[in-house]
PDB file of N, CA and C in Angstrom:
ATOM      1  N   UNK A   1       6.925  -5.981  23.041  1.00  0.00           N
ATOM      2  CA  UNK A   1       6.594  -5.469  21.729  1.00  0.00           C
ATOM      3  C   UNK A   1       7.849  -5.103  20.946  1.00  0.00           C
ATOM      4  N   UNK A   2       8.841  -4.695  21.587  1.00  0.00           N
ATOM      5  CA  UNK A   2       9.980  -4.104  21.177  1.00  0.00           C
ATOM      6  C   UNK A   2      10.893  -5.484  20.165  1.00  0.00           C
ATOM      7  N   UNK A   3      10.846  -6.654  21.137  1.00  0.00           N
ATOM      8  CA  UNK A   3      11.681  -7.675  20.733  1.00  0.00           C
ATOM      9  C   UNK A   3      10.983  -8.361  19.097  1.00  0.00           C
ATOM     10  N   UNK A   4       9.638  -8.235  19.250  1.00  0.00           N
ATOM     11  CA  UNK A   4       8.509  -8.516  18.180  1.00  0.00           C
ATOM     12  C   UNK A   4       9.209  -8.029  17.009  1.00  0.00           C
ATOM     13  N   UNK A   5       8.888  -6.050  17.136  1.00  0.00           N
ATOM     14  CA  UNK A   5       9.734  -5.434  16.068  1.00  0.00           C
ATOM     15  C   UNK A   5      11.015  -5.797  15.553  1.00  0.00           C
ATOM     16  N   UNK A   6      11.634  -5.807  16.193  1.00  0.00           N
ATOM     17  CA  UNK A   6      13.365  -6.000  16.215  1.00  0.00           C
ATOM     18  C   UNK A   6      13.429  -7.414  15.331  1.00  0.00           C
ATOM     19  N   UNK A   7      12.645  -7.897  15.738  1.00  0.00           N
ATOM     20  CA  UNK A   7      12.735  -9.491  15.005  1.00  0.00           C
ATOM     21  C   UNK A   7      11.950  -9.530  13.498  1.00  0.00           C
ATOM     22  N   UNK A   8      11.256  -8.861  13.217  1.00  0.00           N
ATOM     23  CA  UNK A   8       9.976  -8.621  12.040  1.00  0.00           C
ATOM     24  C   UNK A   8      11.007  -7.547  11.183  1.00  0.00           C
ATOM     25  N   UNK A   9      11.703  -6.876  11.599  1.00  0.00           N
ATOM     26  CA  UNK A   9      12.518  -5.813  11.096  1.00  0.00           C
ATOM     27  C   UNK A   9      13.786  -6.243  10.972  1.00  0.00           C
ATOM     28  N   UNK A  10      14.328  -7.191  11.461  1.00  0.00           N
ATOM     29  CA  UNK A  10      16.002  -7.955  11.178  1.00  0.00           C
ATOM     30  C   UNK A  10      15.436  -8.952  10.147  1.00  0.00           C
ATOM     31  N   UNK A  11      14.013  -9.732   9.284  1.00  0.00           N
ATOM     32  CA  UNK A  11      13.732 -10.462   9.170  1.00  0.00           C
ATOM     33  C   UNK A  11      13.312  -9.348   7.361  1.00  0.00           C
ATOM     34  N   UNK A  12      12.342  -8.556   7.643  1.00  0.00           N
ATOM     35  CA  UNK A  12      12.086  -8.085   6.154  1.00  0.00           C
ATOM     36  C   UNK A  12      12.990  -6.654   6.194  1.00  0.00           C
ATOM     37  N   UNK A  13      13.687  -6.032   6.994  1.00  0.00           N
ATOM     38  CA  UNK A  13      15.041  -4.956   6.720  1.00  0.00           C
ATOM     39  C   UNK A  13      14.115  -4.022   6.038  1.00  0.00           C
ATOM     40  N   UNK A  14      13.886  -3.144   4.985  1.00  0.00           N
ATOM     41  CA  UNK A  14      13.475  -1.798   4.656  1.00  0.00           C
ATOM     42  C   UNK A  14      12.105  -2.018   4.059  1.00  0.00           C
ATOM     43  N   UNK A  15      11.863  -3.480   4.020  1.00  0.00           N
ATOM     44  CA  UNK A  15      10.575  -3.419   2.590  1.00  0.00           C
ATOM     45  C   UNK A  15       9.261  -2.480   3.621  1.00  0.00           C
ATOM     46  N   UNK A  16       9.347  -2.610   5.240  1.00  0.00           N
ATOM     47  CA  UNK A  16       8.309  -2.172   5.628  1.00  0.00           C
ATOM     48  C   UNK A  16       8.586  -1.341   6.836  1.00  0.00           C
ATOM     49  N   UNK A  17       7.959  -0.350   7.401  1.00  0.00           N
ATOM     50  CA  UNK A  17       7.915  -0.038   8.395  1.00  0.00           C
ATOM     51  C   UNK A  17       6.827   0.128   9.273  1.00  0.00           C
ATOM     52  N   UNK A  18       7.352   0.322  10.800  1.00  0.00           N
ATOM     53  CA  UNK A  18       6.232  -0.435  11.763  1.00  0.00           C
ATOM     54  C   UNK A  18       6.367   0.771  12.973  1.00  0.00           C
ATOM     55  N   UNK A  19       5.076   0.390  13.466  1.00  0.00           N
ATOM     56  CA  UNK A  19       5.103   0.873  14.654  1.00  0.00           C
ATOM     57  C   UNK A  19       4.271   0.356  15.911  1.00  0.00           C
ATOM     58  N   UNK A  20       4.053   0.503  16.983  1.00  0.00           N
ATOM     59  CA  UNK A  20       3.521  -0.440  17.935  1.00  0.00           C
ATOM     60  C   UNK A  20       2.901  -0.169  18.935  1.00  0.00           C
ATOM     61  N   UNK A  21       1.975  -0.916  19.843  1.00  0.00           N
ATOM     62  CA  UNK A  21       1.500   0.313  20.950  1.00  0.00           C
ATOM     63  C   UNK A  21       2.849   0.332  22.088  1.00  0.00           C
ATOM     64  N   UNK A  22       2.208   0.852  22.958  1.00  0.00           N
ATOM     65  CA  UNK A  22       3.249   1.112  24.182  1.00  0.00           C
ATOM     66  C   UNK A  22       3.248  -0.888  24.803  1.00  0.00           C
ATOM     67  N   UNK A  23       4.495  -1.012  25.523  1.00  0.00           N
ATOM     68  CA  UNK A  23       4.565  -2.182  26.713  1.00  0.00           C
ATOM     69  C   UNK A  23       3.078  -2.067  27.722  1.00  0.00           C
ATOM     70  N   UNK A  24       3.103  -0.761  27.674  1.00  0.00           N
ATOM     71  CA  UNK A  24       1.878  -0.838  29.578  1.00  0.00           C
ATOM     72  C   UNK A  24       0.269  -0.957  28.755  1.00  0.00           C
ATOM     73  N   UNK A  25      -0.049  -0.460  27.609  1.00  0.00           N
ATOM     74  CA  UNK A  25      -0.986  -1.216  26.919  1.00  0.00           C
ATOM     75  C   UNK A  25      -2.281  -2.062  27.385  1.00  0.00           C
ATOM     76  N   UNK A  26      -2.985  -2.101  27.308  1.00  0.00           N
ATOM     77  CA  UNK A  26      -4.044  -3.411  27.202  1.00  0.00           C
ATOM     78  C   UNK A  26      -4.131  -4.257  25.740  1.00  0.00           C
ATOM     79  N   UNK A  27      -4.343  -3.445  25.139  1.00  0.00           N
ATOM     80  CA  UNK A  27      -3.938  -4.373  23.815  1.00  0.00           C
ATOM     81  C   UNK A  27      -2.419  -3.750  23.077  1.00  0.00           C
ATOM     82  N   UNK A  28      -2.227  -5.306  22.684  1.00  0.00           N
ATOM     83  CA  UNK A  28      -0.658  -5.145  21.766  1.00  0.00           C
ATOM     84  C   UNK A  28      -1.003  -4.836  20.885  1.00  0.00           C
ATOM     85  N   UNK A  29      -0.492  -3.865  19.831  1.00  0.00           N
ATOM     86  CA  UNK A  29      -0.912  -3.726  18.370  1.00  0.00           C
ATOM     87  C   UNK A  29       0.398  -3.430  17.460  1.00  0.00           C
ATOM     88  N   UNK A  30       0.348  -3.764  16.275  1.00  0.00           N
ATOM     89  CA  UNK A  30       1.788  -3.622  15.820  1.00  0.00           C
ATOM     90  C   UNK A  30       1.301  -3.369  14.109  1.00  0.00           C
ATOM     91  N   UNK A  31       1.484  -1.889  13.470  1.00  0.00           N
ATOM     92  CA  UNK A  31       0.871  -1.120  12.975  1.00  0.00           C
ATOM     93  C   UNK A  31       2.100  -1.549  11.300  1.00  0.00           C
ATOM     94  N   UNK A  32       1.962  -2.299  10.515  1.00  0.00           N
ATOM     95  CA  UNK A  32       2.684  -2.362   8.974  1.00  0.00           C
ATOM     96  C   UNK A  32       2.552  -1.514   8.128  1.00  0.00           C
ATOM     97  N   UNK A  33       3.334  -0.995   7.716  1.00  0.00           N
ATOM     98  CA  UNK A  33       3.280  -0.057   6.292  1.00  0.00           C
ATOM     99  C   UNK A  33       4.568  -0.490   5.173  1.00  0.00           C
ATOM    100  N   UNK A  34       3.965  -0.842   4.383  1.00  0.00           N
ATOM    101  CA  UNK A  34       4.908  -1.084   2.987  1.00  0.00           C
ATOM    102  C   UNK A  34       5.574   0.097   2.083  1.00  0.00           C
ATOM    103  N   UNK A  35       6.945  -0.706   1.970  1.00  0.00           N
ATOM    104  CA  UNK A  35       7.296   0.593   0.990  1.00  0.00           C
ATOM    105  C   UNK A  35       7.567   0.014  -0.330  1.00  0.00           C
ATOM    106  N   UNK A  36       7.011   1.363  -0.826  1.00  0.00           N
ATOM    107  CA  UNK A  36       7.672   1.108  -2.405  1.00  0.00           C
ATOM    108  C   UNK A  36       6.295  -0.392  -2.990  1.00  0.00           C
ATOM    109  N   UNK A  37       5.220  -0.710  -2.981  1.00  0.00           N
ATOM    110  CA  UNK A  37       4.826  -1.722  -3.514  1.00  0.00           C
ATOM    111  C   UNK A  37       3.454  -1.133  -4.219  1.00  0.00           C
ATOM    112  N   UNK A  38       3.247  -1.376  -5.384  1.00  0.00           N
ATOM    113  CA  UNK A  38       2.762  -0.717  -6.746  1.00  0.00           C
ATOM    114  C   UNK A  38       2.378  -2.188  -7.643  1.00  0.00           C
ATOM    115  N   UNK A  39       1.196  -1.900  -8.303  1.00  0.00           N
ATOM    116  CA  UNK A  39       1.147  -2.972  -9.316  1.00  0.00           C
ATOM    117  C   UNK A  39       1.587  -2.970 -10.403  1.00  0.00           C
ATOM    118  N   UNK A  40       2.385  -4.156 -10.947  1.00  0.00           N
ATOM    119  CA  UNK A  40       2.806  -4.410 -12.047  1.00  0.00           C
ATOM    120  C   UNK A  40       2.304  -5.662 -12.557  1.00  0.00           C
ATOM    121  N   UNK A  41       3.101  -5.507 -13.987  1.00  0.00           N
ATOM    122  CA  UNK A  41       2.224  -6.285 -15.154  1.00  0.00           C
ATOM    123  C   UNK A  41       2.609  -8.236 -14.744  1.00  0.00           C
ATOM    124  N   UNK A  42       3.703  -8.119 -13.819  1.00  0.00           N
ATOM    125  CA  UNK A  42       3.736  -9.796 -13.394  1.00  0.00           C
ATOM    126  C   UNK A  42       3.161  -9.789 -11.977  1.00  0.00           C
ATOM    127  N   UNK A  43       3.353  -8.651 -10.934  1.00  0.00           N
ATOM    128  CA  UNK A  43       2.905  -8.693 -10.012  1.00  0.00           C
ATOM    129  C   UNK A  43       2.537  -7.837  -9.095  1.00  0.00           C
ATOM    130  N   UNK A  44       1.064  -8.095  -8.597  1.00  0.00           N
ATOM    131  CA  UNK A  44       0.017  -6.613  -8.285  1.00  0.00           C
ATOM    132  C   UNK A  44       0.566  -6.692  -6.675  1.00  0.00           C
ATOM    133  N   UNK A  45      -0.328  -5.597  -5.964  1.00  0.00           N
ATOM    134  CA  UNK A  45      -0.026  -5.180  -4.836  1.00  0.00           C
ATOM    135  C   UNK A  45      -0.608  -6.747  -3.927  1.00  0.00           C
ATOM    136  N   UNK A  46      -1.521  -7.317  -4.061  1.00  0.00           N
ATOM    137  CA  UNK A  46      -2.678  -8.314  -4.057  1.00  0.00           C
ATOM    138  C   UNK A  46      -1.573  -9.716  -3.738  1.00  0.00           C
ATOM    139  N   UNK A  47      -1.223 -10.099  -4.635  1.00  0.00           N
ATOM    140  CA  UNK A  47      -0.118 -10.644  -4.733  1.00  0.00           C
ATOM    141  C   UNK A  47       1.524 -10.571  -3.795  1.00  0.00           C
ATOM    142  N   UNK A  48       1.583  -9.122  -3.568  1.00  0.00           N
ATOM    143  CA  UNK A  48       2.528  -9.397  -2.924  1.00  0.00           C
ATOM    144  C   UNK A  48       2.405  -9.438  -1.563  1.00  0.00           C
ATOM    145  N   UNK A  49       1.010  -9.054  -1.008  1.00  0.00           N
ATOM    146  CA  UNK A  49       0.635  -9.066   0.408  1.00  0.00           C
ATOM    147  C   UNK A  49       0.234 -10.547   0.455  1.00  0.00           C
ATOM    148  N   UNK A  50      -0.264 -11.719   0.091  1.00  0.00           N
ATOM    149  CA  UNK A  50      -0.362 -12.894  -0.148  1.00  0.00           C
ATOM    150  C   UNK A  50       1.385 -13.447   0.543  1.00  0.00           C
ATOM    151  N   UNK A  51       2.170 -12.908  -0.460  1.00  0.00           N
ATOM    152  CA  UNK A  51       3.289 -13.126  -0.261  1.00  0.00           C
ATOM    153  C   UNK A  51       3.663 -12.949   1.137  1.00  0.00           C
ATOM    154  N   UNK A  52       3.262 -12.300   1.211  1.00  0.00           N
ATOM    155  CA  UNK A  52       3.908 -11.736   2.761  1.00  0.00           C
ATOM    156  C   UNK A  52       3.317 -12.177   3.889  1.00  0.00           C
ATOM    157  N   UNK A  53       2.348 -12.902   3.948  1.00  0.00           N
ATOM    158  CA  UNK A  53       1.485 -12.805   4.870  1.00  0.00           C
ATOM    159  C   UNK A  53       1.906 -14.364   4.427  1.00  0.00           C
ATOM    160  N   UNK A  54       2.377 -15.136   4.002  1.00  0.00           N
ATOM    161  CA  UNK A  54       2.965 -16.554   3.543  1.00  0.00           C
ATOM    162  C   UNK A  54       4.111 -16.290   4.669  1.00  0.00           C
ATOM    163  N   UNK A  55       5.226 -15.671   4.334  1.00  0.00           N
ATOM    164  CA  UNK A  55       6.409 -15.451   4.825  1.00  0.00           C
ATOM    165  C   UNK A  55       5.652 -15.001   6.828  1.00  0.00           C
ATOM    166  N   UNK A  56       5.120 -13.826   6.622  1.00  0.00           N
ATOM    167  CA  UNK A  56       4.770 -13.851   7.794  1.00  0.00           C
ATOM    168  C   UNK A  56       4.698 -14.644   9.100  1.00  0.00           C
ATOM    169  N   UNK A  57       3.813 -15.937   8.630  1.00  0.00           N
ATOM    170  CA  UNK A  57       2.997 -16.430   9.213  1.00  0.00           C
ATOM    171  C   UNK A  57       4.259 -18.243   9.039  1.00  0.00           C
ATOM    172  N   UNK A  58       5.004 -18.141   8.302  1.00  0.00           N
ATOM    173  CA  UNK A  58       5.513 -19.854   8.140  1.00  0.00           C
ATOM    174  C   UNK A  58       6.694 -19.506   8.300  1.00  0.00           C
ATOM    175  N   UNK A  59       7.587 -18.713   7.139  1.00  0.00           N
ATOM    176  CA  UNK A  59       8.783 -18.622   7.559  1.00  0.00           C
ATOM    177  C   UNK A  59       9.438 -17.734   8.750  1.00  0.00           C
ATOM    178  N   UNK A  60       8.463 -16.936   9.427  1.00  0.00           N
ATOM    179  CA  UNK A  60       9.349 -15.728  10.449  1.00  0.00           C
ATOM    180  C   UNK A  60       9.084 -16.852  11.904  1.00  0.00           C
ATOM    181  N   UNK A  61      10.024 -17.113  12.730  1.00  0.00           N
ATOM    182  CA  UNK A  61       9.937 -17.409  13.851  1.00  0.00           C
ATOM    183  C   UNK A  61      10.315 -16.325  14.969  1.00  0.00           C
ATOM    184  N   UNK A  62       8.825 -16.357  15.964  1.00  0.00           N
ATOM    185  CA  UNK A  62       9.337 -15.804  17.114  1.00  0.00           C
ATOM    186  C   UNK A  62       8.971 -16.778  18.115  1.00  0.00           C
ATOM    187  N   UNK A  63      10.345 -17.198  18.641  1.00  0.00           N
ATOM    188  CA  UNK A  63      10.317 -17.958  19.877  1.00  0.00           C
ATOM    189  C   UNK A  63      10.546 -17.522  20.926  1.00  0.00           C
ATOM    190  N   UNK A  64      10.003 -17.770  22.298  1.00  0.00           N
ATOM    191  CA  UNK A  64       9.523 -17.661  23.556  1.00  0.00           C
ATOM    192  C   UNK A  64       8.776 -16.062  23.656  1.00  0.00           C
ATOM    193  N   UNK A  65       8.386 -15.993  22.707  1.00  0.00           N
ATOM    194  CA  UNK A  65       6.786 -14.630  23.147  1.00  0.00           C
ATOM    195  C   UNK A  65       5.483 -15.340  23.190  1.00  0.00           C
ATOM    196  N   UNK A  66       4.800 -14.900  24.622  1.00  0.00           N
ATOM    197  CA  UNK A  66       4.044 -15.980  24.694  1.00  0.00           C
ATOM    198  C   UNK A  66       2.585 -15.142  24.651  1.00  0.00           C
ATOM    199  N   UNK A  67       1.324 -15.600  24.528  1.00  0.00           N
ATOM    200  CA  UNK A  67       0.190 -14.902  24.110  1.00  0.00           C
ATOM    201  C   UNK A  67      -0.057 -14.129  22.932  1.00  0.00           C
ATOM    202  N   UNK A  68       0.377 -14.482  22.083  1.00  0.00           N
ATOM    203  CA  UNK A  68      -0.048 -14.535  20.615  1.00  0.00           C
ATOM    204  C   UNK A  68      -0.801 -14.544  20.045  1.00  0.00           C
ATOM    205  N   UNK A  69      -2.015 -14.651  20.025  1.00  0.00           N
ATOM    206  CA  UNK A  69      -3.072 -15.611  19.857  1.00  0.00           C
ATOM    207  C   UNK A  69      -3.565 -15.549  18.568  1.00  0.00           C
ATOM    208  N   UNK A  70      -3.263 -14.269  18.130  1.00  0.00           N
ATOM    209  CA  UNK A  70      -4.111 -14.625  16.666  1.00  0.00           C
ATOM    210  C   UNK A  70      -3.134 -12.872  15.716  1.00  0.00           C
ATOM    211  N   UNK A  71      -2.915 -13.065  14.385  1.00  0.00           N
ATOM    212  CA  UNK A  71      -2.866 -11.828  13.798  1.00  0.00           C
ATOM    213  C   UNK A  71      -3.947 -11.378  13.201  1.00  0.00           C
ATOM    214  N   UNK A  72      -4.565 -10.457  12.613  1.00  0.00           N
ATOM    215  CA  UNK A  72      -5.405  -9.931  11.544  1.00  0.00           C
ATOM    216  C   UNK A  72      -4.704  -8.752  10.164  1.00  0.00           C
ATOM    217  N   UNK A  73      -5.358  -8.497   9.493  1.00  0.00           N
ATOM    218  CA  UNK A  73      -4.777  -7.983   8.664  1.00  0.00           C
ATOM    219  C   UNK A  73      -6.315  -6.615   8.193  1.00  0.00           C
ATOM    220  N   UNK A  74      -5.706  -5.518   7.943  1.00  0.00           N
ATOM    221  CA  UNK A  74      -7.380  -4.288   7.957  1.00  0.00           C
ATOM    222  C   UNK A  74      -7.014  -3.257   7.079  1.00  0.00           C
ATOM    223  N   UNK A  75      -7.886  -2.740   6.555  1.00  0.00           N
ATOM    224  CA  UNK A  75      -7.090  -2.032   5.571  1.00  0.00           C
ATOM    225  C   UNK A  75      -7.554  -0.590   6.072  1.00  0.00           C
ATOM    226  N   UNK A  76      -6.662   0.279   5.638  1.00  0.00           N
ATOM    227  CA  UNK A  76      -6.807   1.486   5.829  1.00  0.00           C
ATOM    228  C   UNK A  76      -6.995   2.297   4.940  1.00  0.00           C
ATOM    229  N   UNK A  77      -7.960   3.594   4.891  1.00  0.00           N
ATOM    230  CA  UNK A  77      -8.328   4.255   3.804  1.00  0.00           C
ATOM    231  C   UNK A  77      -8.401   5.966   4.543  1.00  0.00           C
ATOM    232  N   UNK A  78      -7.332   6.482   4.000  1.00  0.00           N
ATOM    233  CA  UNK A  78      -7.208   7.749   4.109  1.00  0.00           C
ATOM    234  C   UNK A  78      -8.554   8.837   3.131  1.00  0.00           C
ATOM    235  N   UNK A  79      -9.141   9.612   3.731  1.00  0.00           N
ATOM    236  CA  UNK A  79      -9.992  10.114   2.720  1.00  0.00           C
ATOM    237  C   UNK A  79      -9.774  11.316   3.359  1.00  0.00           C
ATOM    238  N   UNK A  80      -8.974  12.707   2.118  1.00  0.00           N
ATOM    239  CA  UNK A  80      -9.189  13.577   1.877  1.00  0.00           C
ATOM    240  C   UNK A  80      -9.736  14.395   1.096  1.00  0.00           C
ATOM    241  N   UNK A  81     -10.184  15.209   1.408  1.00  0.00           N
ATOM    242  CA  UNK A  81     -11.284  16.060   1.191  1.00  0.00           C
ATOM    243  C   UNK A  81     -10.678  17.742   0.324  1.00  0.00           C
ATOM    244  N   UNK A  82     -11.167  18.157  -0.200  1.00  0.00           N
ATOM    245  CA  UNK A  82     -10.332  19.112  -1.225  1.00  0.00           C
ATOM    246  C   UNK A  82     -11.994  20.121  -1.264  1.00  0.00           C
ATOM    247  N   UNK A  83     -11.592  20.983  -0.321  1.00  0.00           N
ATOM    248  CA  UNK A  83     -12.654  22.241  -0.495  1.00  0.00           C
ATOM    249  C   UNK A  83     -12.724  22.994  -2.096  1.00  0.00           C
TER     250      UNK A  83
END
């Protein structure tokens, strides 16, 4: 998992940060958070995850990690509550 990061993080440098499960694990999971990405008037948030998930998936190579099998992408929704 470590080499995953290291490679996803020498590859996009500050735009995101990550975190991952442990090595001893049953499932691998590897947790994205974006920084700094906001919609604007040429280009929305929508758009730039498109982008990324382009780059992701064609331009990032990781060679010899083996069992891969699939990524997904889920969104997360914080809901706080204000007594």
């Amino acid at each position: 998992m470590t080499s995953i990061e290291n490679k996803i993080h020498e590859y996009f440098k500050d735009q995101l940060s990550m975190m991952h499960s442990d090595d001893n694990s049953d499932q691998y999971i590897i947790r994205l958070r974006f920084n700094d990405v906001s919609d604007e008037e040429e280009e929305t948030a929508c758009m730039y995850l498109k982008d990324f998930e382009d780059k992701l998936l064609h331009d990032l190579t990781l060679k010899g990690i083996y069992e891969i099998q699939k990524v997904t992408f889920s969104k997360y929704m914080e809901n706080v509550f204000d007594a």
